[in-house]
Protein backbone atom coordinates (compact mmCIF):
# COMPACT_ATOMS: atom_id res chain seq x y z
CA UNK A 1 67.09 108.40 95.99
CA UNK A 2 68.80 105.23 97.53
CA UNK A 3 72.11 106.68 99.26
CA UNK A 4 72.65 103.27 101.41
CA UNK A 5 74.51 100.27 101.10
CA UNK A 6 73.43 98.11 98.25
CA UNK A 7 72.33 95.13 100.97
CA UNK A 8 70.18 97.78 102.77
CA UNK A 9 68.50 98.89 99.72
CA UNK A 10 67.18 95.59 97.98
CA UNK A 11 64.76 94.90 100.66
CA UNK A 12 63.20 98.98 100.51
CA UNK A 13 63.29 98.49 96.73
CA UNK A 14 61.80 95.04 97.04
CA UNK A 15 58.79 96.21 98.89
CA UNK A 16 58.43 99.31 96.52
CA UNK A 17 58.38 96.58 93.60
CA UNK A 18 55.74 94.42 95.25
CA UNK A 19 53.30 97.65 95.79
CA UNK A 20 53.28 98.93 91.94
CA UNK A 21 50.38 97.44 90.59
CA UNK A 22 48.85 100.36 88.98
CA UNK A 23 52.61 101.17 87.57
CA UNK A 24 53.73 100.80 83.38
CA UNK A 25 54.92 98.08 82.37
CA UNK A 26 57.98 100.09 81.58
CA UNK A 27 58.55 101.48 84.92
CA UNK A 28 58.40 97.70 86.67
CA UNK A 29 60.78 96.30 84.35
CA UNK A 30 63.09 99.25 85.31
CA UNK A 31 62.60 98.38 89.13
CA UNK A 32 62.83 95.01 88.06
CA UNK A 33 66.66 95.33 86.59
CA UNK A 34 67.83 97.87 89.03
CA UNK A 35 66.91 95.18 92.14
CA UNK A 36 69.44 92.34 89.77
CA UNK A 37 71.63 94.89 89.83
CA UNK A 38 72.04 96.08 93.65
CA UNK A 39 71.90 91.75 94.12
CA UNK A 40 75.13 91.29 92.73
CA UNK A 41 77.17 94.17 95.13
CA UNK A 42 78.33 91.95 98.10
CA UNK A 43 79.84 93.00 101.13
CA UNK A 44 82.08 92.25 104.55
CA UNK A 45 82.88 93.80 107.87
CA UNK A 46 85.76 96.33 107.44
CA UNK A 47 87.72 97.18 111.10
CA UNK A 48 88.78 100.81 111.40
CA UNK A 49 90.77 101.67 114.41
CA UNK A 50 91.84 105.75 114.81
CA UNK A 51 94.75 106.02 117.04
CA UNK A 52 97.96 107.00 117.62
CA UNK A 53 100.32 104.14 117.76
CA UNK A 54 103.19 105.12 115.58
CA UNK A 55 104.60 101.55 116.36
CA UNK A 56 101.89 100.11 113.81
CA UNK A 57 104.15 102.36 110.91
CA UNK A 58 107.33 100.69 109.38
CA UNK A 59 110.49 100.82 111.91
CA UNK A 60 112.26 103.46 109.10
CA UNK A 61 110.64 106.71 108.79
CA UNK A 62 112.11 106.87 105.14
CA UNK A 63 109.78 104.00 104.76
CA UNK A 64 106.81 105.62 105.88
CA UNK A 65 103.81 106.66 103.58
CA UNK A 66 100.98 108.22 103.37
CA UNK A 67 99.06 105.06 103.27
CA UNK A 68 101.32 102.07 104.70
CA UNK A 69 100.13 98.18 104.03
CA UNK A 70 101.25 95.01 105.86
CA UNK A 71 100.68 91.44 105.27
CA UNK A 72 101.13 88.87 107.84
CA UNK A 73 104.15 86.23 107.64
CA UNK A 74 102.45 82.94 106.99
CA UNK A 75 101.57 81.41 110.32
CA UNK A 76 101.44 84.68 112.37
CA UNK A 77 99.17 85.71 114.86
CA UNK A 78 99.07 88.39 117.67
CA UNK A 79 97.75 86.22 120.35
CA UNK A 80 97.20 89.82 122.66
CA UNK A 81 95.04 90.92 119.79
CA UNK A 82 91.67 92.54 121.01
CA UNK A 83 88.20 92.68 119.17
CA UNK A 84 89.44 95.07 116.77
CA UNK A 85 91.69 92.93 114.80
CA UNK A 86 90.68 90.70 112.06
CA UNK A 87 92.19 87.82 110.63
CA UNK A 88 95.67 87.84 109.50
CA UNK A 89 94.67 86.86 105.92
CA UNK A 90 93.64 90.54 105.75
CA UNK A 91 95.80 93.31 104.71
CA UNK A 92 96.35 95.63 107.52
CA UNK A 93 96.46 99.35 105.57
CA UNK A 94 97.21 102.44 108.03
CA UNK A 95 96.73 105.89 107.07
CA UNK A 96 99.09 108.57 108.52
CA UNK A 97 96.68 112.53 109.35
CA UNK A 98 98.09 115.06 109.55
CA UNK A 99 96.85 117.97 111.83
CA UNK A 100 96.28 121.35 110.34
CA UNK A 101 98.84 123.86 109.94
CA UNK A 102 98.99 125.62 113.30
CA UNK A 103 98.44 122.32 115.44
CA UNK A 104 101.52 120.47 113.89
CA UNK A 105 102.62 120.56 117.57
CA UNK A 106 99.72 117.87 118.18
CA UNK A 107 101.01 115.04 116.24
CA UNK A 108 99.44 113.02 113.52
CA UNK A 109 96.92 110.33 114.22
CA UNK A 110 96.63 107.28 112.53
CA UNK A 111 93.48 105.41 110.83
CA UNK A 112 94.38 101.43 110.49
CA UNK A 113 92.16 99.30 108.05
CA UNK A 114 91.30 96.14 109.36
CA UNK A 115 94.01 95.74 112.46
CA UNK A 116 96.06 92.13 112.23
CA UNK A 117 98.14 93.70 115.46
CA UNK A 118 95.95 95.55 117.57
CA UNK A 119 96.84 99.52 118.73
CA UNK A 120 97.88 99.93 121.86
CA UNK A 121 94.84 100.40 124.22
CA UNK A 122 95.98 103.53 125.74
CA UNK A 123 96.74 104.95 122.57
CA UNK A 124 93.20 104.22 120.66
CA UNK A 125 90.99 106.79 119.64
CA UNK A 126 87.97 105.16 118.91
CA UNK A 127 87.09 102.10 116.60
CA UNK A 128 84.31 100.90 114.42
CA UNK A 129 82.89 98.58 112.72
CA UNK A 130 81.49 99.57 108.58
CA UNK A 131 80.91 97.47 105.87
CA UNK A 132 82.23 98.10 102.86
CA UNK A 133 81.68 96.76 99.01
CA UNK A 134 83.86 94.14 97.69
CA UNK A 135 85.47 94.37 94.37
CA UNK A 136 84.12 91.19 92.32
CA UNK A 137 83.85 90.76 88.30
CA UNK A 138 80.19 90.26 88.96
CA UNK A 139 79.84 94.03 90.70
CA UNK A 140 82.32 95.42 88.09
CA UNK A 141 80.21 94.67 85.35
CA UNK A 142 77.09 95.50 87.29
CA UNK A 143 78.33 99.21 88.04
CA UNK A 144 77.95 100.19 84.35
CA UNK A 145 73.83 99.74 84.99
CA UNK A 146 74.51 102.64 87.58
CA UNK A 147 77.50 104.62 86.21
CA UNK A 148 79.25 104.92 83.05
CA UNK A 149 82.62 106.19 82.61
CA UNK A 150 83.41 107.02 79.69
CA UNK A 151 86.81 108.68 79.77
CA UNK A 152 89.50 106.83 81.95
CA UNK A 153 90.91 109.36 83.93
CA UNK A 154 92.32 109.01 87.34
CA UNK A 155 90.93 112.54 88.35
CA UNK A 156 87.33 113.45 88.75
CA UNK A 157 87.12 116.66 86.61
CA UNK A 158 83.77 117.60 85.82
CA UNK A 159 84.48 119.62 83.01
CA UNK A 160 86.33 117.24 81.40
CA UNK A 161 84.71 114.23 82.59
CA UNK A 162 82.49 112.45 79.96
CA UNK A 163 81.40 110.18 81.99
CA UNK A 164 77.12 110.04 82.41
CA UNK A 165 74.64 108.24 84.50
CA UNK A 166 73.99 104.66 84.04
CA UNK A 167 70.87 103.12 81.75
CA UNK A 168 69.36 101.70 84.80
CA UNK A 169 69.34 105.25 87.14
CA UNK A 170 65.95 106.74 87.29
CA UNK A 171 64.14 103.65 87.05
CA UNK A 172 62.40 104.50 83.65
CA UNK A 173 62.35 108.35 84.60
CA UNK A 174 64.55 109.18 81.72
CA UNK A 175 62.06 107.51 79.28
CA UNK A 176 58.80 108.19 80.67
CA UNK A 177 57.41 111.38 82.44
CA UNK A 178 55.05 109.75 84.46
CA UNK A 179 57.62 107.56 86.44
CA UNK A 180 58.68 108.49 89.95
CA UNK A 181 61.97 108.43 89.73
CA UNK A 182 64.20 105.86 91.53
CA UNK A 183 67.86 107.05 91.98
CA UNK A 184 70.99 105.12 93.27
CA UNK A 185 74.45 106.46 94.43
CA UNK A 186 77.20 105.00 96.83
CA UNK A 187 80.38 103.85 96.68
CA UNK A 188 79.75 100.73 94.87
CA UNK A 189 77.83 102.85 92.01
CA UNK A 190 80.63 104.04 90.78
CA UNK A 191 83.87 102.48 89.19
CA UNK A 192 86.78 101.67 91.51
CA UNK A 193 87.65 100.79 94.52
CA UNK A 194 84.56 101.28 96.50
CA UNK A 195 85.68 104.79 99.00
CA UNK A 196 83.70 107.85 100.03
CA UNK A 197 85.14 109.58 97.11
CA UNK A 198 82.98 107.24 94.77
CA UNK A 199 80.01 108.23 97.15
CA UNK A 200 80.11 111.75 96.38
CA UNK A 201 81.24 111.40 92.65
CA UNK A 202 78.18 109.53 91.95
CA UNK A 203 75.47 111.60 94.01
CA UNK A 204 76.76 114.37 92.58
CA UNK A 205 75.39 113.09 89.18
CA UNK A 206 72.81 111.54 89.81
CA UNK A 207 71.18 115.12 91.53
CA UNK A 208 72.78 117.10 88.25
CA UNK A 209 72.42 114.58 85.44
CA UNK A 210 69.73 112.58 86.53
CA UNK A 211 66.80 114.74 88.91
CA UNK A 212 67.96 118.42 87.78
CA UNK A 213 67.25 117.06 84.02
CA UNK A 214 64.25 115.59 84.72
CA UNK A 215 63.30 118.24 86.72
CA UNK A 216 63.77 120.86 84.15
CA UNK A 217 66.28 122.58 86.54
CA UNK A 218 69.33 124.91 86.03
CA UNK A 219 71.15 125.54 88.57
CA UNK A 220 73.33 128.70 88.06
CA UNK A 221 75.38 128.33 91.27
CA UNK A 222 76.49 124.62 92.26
CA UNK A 223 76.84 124.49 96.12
CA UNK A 224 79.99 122.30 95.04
């Protein structure tokens, strides 16, 4: 199973491609079509900064959200800002945490996307650099190789959900018995934008639509 970045897992998959000489026909097609797949998810460098800066929130708290975004005025930039910022073509997106009940007294901290005015330093956390998927038409229309959804809901109910693994996952496993079976999930393997949520949606599939099937497996209790 490939639980990486797309990026990361073309090379491993190209290597695996070059080795199967002794493979079906069937099985390196498969390979074959999953590696133009994973070659059309591209990526960038996505700032995260966890701090607790309350002046990087909108001046009125009645203005405040859960998730606050901010665009720069044409022509602005924070000439103090530090390596955490980005450019101010970005959209800066902070996310207000809440502590648990019982430590309300702590405060919340604050988790800013991509930084176009940098936290103050002696309120930061910690920051880090990730990169993340970017939404293109191209990766749209790859993701249905991966992931299929059939119903459009904006929840992920698995009991409802009729959504089912992509023709591409397994690399061939589904058709043939003798194939080792090549999985893919991620945030980019599954439709929207491209979060942790999507990572766990679409692992969560794979293992019970895709392995537990081919494995002849039933599990009675799911650990989730």
């Amino acid at each position: 199973m490939f639980a990486t970045e797309a990026h990361h897992a073309v090379p491993l998959l190209s290597r695996y491609a070059a080795s199967l000489s002794q493979a079906t026909a069937m099985h390196k097609q498969a390979i074959r079509d999953q590696l133009e797949c994973m070659t059309c998810f591209k990526y960038c460098t996505t700032s995260v900064a966890n701090h607790t800066d309350r002046t990087l929130l909108p001046s009125n708290a009645v203005d405040v959200r859960d998730l606050n975004l901010v665009i720069s005025r044409e022509g602005y930039h924070d000439q103090s800002c530090s390596e955490v910022c980005v450019s101010p073509s970005f959209t800066m997106a902070t996310h207000v945490m809440w502590p648990p009940q019982g430590y309300l007294h702590l405060g919340p901290v604050f988790q800013t996307t991509n930084p176009i005015v940098a936290p103050k330093t002696d309120h930061m956390l910690s920051h880090a650099k990730l990169q993340r998927a970017v939404l293109t038409l191209k990766a749209k229309e790859a993701v249905k190789g991966l992931y299929r959804q059939q119903a459009r809901r904006w929840w992920n109910d698995k009991d409802t959900d009729e959504s089912k693994l992509g023709a591409l996952q397994g690399g061939g496993r589904l058709e043939d018995d003798g194939c080792p079976g090549i999985w893919i999930c991620g945030s980019y393997a599954y439709p929207g934008i491209p979060l942790l949520e999507g990572c766990v949606v679409s692992s969560r599939h794979v293992v019970e639509d895709g392995i537990f099937q081919c494995e002849g497996v039933a599990a009675a209790n799911l650990p989730w």
